[in-house]
C-alpha atoms as a PDB file:
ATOM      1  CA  UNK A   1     174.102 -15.124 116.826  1.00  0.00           C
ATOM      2  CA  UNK A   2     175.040 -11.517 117.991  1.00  0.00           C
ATOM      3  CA  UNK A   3     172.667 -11.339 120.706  1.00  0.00           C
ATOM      4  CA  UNK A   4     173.234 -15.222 121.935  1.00  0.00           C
ATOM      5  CA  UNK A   5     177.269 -13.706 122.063  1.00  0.00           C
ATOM      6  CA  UNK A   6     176.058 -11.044 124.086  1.00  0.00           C
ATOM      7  CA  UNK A   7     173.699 -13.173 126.269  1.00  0.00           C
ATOM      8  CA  UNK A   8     176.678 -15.138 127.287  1.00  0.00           C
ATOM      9  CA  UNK A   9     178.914 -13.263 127.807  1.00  0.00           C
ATOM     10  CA  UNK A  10     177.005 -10.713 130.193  1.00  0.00           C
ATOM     11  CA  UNK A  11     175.716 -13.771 132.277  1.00  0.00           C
ATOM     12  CA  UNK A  12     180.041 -14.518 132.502  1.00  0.00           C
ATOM     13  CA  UNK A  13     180.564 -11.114 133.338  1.00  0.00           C
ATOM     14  CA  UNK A  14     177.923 -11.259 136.554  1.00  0.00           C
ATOM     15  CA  UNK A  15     178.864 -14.655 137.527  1.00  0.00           C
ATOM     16  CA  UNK A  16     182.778 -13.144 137.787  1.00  0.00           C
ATOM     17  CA  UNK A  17     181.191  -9.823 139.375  1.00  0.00           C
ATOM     18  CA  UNK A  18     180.007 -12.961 141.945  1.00  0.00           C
ATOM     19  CA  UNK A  19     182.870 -14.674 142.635  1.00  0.00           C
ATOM     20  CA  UNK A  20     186.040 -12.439 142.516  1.00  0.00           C
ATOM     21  CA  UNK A  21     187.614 -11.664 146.063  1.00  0.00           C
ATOM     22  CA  UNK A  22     188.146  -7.914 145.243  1.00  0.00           C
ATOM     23  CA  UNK A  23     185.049  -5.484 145.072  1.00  0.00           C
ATOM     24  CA  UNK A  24     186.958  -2.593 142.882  1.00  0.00           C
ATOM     25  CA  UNK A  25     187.130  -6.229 140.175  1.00  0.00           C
ATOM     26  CA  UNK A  26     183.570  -6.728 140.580  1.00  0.00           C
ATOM     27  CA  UNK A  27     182.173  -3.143 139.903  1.00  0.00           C
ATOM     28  CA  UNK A  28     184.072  -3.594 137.146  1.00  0.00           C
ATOM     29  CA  UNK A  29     182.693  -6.464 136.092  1.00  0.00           C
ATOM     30  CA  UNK A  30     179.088  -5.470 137.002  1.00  0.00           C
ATOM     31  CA  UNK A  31     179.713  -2.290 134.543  1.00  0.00           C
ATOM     32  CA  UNK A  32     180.621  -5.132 131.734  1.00  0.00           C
ATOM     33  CA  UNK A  33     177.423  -6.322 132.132  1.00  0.00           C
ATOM     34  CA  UNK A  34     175.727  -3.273 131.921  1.00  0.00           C
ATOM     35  CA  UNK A  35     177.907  -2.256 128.906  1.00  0.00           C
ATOM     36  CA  UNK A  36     177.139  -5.165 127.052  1.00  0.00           C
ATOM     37  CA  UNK A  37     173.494  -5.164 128.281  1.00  0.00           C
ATOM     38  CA  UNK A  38     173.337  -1.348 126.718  1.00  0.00           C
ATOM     39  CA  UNK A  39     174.646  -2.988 123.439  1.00  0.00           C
ATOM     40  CA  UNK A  40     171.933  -5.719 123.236  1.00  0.00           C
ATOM     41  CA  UNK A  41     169.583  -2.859 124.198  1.00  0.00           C
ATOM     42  CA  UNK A  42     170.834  -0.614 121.147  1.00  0.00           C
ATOM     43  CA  UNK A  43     170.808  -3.542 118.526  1.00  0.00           C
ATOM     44  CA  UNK A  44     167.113  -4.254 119.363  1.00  0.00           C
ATOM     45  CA  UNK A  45     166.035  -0.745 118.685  1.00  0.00           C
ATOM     46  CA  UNK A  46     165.495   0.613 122.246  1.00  0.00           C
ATOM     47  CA  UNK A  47     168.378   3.449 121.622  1.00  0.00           C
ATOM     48  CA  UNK A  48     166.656   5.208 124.587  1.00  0.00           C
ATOM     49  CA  UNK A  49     166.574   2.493 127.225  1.00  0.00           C
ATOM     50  CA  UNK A  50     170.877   1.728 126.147  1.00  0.00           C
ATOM     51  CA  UNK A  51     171.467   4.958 126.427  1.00  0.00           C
ATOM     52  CA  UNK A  52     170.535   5.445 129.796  1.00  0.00           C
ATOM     53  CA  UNK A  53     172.291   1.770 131.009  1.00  0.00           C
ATOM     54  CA  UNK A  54     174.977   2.909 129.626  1.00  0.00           C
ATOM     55  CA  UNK A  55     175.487   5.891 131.786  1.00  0.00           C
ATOM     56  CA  UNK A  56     173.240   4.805 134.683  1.00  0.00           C
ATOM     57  CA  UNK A  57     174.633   1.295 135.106  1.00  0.00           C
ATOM     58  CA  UNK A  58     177.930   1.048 133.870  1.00  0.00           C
ATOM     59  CA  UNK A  59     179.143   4.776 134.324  1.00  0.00           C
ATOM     60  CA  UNK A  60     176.749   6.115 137.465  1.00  0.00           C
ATOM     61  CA  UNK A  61     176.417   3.185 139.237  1.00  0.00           C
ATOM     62  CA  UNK A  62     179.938   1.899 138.936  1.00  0.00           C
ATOM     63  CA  UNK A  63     180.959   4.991 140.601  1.00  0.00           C
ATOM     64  CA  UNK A  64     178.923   4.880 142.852  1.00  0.00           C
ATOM     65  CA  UNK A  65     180.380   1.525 143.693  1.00  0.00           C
ATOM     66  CA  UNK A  66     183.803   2.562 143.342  1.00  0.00           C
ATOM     67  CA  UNK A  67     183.010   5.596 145.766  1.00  0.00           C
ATOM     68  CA  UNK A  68     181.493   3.380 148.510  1.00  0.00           C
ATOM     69  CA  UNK A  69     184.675   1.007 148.111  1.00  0.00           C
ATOM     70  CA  UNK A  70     186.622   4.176 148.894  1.00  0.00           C
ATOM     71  CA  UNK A  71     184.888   5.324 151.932  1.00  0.00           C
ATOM     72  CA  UNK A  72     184.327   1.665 153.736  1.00  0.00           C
ATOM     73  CA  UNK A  73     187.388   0.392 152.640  1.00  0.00           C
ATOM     74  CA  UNK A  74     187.522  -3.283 150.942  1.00  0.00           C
ATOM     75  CA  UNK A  75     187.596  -5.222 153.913  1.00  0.00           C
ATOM     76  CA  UNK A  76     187.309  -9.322 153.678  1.00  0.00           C
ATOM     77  CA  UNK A  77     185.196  -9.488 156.319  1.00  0.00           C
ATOM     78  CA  UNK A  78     181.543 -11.296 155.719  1.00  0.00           C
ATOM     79  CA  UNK A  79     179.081  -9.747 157.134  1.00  0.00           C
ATOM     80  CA  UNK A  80     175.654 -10.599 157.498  1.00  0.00           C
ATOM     81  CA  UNK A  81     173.305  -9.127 154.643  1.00  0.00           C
ATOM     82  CA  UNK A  82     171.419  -6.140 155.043  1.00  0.00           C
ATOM     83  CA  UNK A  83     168.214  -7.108 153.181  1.00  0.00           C
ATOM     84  CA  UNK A  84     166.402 -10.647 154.146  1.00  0.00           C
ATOM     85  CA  UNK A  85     167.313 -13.700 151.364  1.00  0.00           C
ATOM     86  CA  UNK A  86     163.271 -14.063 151.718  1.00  0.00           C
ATOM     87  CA  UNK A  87     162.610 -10.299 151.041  1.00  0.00           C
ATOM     88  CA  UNK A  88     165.344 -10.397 147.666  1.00  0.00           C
ATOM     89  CA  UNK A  89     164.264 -13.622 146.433  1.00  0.00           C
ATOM     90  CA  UNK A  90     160.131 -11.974 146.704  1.00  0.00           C
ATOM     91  CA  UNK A  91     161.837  -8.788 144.528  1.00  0.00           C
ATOM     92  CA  UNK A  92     163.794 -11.040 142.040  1.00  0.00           C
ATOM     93  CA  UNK A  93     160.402 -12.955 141.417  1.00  0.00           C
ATOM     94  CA  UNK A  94     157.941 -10.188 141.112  1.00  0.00           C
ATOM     95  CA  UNK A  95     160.777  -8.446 138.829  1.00  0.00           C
ATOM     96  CA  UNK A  96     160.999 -11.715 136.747  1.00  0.00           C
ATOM     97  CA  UNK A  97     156.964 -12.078 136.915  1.00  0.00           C
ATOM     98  CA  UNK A  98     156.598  -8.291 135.716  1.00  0.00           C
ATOM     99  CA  UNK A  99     159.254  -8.630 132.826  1.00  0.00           C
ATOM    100  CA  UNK A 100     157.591 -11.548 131.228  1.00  0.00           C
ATOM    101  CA  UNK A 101     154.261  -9.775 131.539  1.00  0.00           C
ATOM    102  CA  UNK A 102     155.098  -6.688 129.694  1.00  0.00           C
ATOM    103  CA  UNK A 103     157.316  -8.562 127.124  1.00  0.00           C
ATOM    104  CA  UNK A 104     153.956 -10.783 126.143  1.00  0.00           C
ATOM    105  CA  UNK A 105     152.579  -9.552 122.461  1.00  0.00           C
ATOM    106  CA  UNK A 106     150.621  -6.549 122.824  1.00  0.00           C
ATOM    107  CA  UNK A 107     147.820  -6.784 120.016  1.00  0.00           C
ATOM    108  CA  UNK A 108     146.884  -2.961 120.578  1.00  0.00           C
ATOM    109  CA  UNK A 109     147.570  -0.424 117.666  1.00  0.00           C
ATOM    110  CA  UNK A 110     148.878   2.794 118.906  1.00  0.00           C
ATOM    111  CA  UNK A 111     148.400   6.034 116.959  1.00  0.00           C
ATOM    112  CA  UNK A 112     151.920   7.694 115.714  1.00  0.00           C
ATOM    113  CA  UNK A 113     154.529   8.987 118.710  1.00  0.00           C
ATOM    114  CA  UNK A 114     153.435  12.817 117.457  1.00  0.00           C
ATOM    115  CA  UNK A 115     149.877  12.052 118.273  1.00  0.00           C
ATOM    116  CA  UNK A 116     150.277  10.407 121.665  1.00  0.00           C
ATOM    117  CA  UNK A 117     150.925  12.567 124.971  1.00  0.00           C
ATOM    118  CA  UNK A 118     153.813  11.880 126.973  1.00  0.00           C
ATOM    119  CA  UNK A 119     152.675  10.443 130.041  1.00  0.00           C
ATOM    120  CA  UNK A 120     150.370   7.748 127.896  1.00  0.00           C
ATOM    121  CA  UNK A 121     153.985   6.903 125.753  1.00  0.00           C
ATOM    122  CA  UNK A 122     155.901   6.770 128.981  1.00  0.00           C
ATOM    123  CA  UNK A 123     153.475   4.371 131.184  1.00  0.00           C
ATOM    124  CA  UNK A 124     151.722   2.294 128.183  1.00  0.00           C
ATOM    125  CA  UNK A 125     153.931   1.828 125.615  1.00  0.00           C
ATOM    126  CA  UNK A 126     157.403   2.600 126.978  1.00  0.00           C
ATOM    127  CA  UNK A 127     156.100   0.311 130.408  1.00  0.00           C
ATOM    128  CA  UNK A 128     159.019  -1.999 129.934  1.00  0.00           C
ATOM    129  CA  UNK A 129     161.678   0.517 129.624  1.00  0.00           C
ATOM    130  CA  UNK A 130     160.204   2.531 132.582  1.00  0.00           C
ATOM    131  CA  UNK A 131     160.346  -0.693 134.703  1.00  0.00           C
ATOM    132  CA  UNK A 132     163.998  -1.704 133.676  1.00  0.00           C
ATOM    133  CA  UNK A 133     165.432   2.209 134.590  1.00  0.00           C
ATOM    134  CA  UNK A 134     163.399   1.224 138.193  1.00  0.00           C
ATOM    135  CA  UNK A 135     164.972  -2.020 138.755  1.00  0.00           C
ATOM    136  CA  UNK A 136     168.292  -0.303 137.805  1.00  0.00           C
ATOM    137  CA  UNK A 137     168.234   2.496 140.261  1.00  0.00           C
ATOM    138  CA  UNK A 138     166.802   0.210 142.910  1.00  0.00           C
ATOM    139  CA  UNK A 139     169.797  -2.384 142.381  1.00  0.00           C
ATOM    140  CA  UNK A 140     172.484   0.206 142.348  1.00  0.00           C
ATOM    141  CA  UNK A 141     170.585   1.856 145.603  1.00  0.00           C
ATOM    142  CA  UNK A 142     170.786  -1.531 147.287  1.00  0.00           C
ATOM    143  CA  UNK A 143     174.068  -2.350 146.301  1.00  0.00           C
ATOM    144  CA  UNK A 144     175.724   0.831 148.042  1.00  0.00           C
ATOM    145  CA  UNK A 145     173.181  -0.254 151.097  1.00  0.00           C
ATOM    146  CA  UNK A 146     175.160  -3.632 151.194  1.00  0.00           C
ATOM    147  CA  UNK A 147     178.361  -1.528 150.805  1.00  0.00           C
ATOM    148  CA  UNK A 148     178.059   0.896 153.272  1.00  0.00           C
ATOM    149  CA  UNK A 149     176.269  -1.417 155.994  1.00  0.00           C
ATOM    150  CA  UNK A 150     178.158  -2.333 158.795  1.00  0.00           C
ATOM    151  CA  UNK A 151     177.359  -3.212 162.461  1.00  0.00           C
ATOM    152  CA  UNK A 152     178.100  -0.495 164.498  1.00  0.00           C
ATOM    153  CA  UNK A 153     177.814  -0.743 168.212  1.00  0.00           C
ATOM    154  CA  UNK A 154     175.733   2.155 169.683  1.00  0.00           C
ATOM    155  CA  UNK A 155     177.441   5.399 171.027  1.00  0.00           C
ATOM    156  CA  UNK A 156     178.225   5.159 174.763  1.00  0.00           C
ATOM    157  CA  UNK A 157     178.171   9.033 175.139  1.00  0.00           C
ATOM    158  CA  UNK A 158     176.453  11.393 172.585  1.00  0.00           C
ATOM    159  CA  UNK A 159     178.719  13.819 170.839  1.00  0.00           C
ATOM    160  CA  UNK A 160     177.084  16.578 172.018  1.00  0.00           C
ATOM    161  CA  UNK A 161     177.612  14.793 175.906  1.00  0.00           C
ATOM    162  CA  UNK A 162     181.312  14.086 175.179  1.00  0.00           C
ATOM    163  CA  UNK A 163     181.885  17.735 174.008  1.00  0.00           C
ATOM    164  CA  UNK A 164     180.168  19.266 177.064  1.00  0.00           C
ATOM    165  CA  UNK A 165     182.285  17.213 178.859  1.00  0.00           C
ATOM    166  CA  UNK A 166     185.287  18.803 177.067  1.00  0.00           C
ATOM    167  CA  UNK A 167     184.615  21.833 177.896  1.00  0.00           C
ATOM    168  CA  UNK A 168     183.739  21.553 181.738  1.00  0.00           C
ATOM    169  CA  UNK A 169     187.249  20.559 182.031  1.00  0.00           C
ATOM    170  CA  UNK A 170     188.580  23.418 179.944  1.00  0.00           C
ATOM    171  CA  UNK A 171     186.516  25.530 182.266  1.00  0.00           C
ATOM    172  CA  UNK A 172     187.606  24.022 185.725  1.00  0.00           C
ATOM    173  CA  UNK A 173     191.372  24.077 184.190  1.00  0.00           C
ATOM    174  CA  UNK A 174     190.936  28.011 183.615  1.00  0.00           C
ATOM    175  CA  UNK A 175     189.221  28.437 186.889  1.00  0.00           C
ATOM    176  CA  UNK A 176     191.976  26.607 188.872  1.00  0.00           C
ATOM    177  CA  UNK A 177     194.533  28.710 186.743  1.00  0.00           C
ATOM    178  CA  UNK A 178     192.602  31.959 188.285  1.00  0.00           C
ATOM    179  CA  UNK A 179     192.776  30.697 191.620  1.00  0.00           C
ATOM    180  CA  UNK A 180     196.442  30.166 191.815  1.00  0.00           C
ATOM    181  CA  UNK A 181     197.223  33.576 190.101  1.00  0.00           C
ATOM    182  CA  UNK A 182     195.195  34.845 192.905  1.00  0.00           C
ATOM    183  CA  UNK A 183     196.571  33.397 195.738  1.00  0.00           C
ATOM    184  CA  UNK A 184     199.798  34.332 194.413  1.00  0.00           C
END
């Protein structure tokens, strides 16, 4: 009943993340799912994997967020998305494909944790765990990409051009200032 509570309720919390108007609202909401997500984590045993949503997706990630809001400024404008709808929809259905693949039974018996070297825990028995802290840094890494994109027209003068510029005319300033004390 717990987890079905949970369930729900984190699928409410991204489909408000969705729809409200306001980004600072919606990192907020996206770091209730991830809060609640870490619970459902904890309760079915995987202490590790919560612990690291918790403080990857609801405390890193939503500062992150709240950071890039900051810096680009929470404009209403739509823009057009950074990443192709073709190229996301391909991710969201390999990550989907992958996720039901390692959640399948395993009918393997593994020796105790002591016995087992860190590398074979991490990438054969941990796999699922490893792949969610993946999709989590690559969602928070494409978030702040949709963010921080904006269309920029190109520079009409480099920096370094508009500088040298600058100083040319500080130069022929000073040398016209010579000539007159000159001639006078």
């Amino acid at each position: 009943m717990i987890y079905a509570l949970l369930v729900i309720a984190s699928i409410i919390f991204a489909i408000l993340a969705f729809r409200t108007q306001r980004l600072i609202a919606s990192a907020l909401w996206l770091a209730g799912v991830s809060a609640l997500v870490s619970i459902m984590c904890y309760l079915l045993g995987a202490y590790a994997v919560a612990v690291i949503e918790l403080s990857v997706g609801a405390g890193l990630v939503t500062v992150l967020f709240v950071f890039a809001i900051s810096i680009a400024g929470e404009e209403g404008k739509v823009t057009r998305s950074v990443i192709p709808i073709a190229l996301a929809g391909g991710v969201v259905i390999v990550a989907l494909a992958l996720l039901g693949w390692l959640t399948l039974p395993i009918t393997a018996v593994y020796p105790p944790v002591s016995e087992v070297a860190l590398p074979d825990m991490i990438w054969n028995q941990r796999s699922l765990d490893v792949f969610v802290q993946i999709v989590l840094v690559f969602a928070g890494v494409l978030g702040l990409l949709g963010l921080l994109a904006e269309a920029k027209a190109p520079l009409k003068h480099s920096v370094a051009d508009e500088y040298a510029q600058k100083r040319d005319r500080e130069l022929e300033a000073l040398h016209e200032q010579s000539l007159e004390k000159e001639t006078i």
